[in-house]
Protein backbone atom coordinates (compact mmCIF):
# COMPACT_ATOMS: atom_id res chain seq x y z
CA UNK A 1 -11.27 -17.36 31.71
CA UNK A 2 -10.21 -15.63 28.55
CA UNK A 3 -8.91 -18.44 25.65
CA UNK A 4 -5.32 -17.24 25.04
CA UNK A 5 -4.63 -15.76 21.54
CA UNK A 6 -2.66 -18.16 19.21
CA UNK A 7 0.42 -17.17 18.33
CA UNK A 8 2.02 -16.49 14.57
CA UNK A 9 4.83 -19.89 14.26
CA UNK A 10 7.99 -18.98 14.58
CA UNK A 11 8.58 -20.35 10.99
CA UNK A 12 6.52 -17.90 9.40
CA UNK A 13 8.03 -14.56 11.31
CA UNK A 14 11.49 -15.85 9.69
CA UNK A 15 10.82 -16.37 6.62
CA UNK A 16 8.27 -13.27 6.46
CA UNK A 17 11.79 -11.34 7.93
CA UNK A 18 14.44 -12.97 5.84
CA UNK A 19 12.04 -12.00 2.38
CA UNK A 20 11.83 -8.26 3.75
CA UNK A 21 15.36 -8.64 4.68
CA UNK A 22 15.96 -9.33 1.32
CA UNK A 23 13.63 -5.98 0.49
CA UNK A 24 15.60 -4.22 1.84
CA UNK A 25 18.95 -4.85 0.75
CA UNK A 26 17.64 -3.97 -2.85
CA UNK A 27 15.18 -1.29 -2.11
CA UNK A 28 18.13 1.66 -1.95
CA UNK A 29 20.86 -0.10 -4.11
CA UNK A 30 18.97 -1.82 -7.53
CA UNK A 31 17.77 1.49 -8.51
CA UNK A 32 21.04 3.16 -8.42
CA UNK A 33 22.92 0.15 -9.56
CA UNK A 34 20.65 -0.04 -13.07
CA UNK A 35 20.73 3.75 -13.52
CA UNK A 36 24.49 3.81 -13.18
CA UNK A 37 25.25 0.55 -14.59
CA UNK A 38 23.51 0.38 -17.76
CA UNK A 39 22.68 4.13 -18.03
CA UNK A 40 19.29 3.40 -17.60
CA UNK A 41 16.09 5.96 -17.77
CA UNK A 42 13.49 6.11 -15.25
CA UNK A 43 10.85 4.02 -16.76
CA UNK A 44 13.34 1.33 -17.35
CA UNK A 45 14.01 1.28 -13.39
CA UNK A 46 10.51 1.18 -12.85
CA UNK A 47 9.72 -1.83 -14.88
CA UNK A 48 11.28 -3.88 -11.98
CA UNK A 49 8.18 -3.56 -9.72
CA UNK A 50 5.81 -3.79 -12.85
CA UNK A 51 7.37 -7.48 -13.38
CA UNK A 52 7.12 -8.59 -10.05
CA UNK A 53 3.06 -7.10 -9.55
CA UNK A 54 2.33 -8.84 -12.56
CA UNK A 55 2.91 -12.47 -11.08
CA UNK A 56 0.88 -11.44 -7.79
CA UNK A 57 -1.95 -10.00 -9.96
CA UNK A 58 -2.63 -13.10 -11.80
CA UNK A 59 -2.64 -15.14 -8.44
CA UNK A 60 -4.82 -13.15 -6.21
CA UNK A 61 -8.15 -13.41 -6.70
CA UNK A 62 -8.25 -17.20 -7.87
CA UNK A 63 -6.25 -17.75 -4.39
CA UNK A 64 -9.08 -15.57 -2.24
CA UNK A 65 -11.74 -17.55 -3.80
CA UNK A 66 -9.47 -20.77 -2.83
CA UNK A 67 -9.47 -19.80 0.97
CA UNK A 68 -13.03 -18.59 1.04
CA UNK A 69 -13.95 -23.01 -0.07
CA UNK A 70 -11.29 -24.02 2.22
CA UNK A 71 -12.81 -22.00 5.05
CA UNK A 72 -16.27 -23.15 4.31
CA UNK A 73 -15.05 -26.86 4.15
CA UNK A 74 -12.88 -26.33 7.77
CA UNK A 75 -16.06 -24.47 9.45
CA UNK A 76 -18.56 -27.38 8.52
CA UNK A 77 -20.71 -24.90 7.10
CA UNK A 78 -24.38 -25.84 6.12
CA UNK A 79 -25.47 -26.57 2.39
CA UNK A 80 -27.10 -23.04 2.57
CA UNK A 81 -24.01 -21.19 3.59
CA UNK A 82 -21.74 -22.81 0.91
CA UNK A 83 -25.22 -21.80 -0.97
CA UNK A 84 -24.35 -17.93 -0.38
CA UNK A 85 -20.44 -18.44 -1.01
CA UNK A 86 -21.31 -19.72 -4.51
CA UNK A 87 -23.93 -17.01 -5.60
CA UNK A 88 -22.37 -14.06 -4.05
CA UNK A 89 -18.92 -14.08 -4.67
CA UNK A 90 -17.09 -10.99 -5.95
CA UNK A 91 -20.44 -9.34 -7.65
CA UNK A 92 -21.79 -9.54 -3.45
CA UNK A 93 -17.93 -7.84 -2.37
CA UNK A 94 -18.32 -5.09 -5.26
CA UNK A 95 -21.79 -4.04 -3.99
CA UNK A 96 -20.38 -3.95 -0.71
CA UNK A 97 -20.73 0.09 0.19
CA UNK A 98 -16.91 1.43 0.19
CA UNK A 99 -15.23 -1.82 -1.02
CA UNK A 100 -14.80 -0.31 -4.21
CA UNK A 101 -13.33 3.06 -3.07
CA UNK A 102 -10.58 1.06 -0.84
CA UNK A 103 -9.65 -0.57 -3.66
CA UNK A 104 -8.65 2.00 -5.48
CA UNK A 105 -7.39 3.17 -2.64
CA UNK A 106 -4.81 0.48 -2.03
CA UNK A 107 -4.51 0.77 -5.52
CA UNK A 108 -3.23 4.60 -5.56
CA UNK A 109 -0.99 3.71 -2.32
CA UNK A 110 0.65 0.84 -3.51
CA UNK A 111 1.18 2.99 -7.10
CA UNK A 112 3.17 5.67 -5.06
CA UNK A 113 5.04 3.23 -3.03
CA UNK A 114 6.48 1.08 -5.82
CA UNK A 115 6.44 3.71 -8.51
CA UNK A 116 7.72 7.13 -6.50
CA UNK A 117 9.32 5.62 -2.72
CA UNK A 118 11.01 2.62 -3.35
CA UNK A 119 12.42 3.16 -6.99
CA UNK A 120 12.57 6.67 -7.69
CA UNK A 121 13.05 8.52 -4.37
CA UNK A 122 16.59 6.89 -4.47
CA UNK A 123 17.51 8.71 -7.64
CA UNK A 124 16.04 11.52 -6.29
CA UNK A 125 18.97 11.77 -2.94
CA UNK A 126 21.33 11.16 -5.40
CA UNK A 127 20.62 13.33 -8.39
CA UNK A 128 18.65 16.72 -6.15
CA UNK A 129 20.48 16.14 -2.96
CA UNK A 130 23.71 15.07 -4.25
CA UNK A 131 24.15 12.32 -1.15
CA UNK A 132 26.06 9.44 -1.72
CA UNK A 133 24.76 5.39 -0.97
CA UNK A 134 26.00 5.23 2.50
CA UNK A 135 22.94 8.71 3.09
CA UNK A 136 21.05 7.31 0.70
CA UNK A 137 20.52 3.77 2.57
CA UNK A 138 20.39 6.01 5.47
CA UNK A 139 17.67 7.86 4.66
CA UNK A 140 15.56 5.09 2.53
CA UNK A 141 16.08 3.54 6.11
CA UNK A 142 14.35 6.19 7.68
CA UNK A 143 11.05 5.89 6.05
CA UNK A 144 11.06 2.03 6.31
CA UNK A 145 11.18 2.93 9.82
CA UNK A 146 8.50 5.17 9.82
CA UNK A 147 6.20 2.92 7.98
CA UNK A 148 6.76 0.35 11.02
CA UNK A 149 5.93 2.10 13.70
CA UNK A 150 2.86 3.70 12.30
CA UNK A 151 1.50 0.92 10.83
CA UNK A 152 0.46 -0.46 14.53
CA UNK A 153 -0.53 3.26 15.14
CA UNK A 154 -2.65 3.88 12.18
CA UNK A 155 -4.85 0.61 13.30
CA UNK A 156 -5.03 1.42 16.62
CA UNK A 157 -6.55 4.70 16.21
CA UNK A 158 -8.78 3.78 13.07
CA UNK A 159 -10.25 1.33 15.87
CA UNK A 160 -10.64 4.54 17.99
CA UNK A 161 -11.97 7.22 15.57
CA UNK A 162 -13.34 4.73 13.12
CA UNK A 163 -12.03 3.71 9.23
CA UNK A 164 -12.76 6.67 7.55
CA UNK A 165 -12.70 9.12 10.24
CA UNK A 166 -8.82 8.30 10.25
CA UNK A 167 -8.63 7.70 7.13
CA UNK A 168 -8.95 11.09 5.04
CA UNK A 169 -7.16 13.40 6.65
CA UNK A 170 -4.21 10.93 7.06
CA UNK A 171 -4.37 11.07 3.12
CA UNK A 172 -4.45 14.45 2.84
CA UNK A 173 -1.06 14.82 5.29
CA UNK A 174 0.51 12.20 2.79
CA UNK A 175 -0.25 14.35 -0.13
CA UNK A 176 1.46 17.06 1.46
CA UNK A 177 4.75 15.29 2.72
CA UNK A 178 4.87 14.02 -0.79
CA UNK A 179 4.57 16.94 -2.62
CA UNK A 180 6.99 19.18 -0.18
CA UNK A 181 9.91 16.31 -0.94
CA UNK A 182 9.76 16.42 -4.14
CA UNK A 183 11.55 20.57 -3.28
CA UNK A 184 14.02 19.16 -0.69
CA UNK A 185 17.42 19.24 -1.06
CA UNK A 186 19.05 19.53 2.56
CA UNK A 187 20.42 16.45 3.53
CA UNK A 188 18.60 16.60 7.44
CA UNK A 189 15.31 18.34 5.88
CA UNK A 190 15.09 15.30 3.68
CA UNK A 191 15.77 12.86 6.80
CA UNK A 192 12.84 14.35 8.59
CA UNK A 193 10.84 14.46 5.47
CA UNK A 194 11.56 10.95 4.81
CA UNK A 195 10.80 9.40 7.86
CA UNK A 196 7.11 11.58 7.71
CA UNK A 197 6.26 10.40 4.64
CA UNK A 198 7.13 6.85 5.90
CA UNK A 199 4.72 6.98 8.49
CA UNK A 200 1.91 8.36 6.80
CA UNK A 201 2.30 5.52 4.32
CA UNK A 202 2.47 2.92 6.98
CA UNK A 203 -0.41 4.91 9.20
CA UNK A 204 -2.90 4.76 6.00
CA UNK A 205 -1.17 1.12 4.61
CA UNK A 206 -3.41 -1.37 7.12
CA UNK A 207 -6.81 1.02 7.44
CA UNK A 208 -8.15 -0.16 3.62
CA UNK A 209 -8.40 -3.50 4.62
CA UNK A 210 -9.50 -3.34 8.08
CA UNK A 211 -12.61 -1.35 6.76
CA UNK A 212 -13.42 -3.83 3.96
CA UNK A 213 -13.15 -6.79 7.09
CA UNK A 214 -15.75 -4.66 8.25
CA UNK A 215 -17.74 -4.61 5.69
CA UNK A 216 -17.73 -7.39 3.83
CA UNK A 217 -19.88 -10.75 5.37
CA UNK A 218 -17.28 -13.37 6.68
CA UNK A 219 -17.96 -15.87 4.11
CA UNK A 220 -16.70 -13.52 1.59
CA UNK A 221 -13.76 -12.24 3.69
CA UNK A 222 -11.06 -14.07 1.17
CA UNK A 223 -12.75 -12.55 -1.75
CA UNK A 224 -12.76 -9.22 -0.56
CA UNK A 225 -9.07 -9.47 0.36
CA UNK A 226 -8.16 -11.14 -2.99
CA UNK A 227 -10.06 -8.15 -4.28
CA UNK A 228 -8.04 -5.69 -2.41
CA UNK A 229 -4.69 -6.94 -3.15
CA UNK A 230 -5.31 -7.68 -7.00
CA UNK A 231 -5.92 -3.62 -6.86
CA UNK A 232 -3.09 -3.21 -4.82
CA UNK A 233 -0.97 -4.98 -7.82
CA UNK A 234 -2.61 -3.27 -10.31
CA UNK A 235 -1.00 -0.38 -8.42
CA UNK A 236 2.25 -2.23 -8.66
CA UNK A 237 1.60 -2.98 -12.08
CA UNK A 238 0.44 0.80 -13.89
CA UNK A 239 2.33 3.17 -11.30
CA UNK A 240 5.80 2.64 -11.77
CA UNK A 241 5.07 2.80 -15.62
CA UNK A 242 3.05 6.30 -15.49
CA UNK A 243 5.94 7.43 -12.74
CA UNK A 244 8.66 6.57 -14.70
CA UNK A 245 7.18 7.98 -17.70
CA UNK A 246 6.73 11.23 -16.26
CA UNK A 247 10.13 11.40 -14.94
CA UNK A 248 11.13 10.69 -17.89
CA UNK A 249 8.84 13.37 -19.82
CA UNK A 250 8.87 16.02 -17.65
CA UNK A 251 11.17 15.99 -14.71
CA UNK A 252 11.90 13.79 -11.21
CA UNK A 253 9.87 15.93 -8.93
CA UNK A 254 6.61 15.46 -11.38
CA UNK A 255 6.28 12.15 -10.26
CA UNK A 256 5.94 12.44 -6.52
CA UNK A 257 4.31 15.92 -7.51
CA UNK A 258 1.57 13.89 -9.62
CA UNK A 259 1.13 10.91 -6.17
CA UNK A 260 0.19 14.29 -4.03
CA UNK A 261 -2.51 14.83 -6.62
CA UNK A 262 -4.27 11.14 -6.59
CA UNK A 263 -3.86 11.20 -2.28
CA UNK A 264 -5.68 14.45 -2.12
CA UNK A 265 -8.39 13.43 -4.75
CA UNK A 266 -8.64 9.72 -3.02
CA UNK A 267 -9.12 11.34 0.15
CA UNK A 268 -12.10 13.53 -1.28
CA UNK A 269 -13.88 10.76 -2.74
CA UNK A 270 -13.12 9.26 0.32
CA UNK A 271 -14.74 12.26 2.37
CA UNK A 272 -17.94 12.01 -0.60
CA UNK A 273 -18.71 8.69 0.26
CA UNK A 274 -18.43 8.32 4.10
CA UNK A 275 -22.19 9.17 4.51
CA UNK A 276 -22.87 6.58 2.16
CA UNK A 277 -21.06 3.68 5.11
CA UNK A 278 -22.60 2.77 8.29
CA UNK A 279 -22.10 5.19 11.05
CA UNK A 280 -19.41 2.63 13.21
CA UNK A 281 -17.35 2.92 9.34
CA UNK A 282 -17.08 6.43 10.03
CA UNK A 283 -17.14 7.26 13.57
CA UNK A 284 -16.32 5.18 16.52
């Protein structure tokens, strides 16, 4: 008889709801409130997200290597095991074919999330479309509800097709939704658009780190997440600065203009070094 998967405690679904709760009750009105408020530019409003990635930066890594000793220690592992955990490390996850490349993959997603979706997309409906908060929440809503329903999708069918397989031309459909919004104007054109773009985000968001899982030996599993979401922060951390600065600079479309750029080049580097992964990385 099939062992019965354990279930997530109920204590951790609420508080992992009431903090995205809390997400979202900020994600459509602090960038509006700052602009208006205090007159503020658009690499002031971005250095919200820069603040908050810096304190999850500094964490992540020393807390992967944390779990990858507190796993050994639960498993019982041999001496030679807790051998490999201690020689390896992150220099064993680096060499790791593709762990780099999802890194900086996370890293570019997370960069246009923060930097161009969550704080500047807001400014966008109001300044380009002209729509007031109640549309605005509306429409911020919308892609938040993409991103959850395609984030189940996007695994599902990376299982199917394989990482990479799914992986690059998902990117490349991103780039384009991206770039087209940043010419929108239409109040139900941007709707649409919005809740497109959310699911590409959310179809590519999980596929990163189910491929390094794949890749990367078990011991090392912490490290290579720790790895993965110290890149996402970096993300956090440098691509609300260069998005804000280029609103700033040049104009508010250049910024989601500039996150179609780095999707299409991640997802040719992406498509240069799938022969380089095992074939069940790329295909099913």
């Amino acid at each position: 008889m099939t062992p019965s998967r354990p279930m997530v405690p109920i204590e951790v679904l609420a508080a992992a709801f009431l903090f995205n709760l809390g997400q979202g009750v900020l994600r459509p009105s602090m960038p509006l409130y700052l602009e208006r408020t205090f007159a503020a530019n658009y690499r002031m409003v971005t250095l919200i997200p820069v603040v908050f990635g810096a304190g999850k930066w500094i964490a992540n890594l020393p807390t992967g290597y944390l779990l990858t000793r507190r796993a050994l220690v639960a498993d019982g592992a041999v001496p030679q095991r807790q051998a490999v955990g201690k020689k390896s490390g992150l220099k064993a996850v680096l060499r790791t074919p593709g762990v780099v490349l999802m890194g900086m993959t996370n890293a570019v997603l997370t960069a246009i999330q923060t930097g161009v979706l969550v704080f500047l997309f807001p400014l966008y409906l109001a300044k380009r479309g002209a729509l007031g908060a109640e549309l605005i929440g509306l429409l911020v809503s919308l892609s938040v509800f993409g991103r959850l329903v395609a984030l189940w999708f996007g695994g599902s069918v990376s299982d199917r097709w394989g990482r990479m397989r799914a992986l690059m031309p998902a990117l490349l459909i991103y780039a384009v939704l991206l770039g087209s919004m940043s010419q929108l104007t239409h109040p139900a054109i941007l709707a649409g658009c919005s809740l497109a773009v959310g699911a590409a985000a959310g179809f590519v968001a999980a596929i990163p780190a189910a491929l390094t899982s794949d890749q990367v030996d078990r011991p090392l599993h912490g490290v290579g997440i720790g790895w993965l979401r110290t890149m996402s922060d970096s993300g956090q951390i440098v691509g609300p600065l260069v998005m804000g600065a280029l609103a700033d600079a040049v104009d508010l479309s250049a910024p989601f203009l500039f996150g179609a750029a780095l999707l299409a080049v991640v997802a040719l580097s992406c498509r240069r070094h799938a022969k380089l992964l095992p074939a069940n990385a790329v295909t099913e």
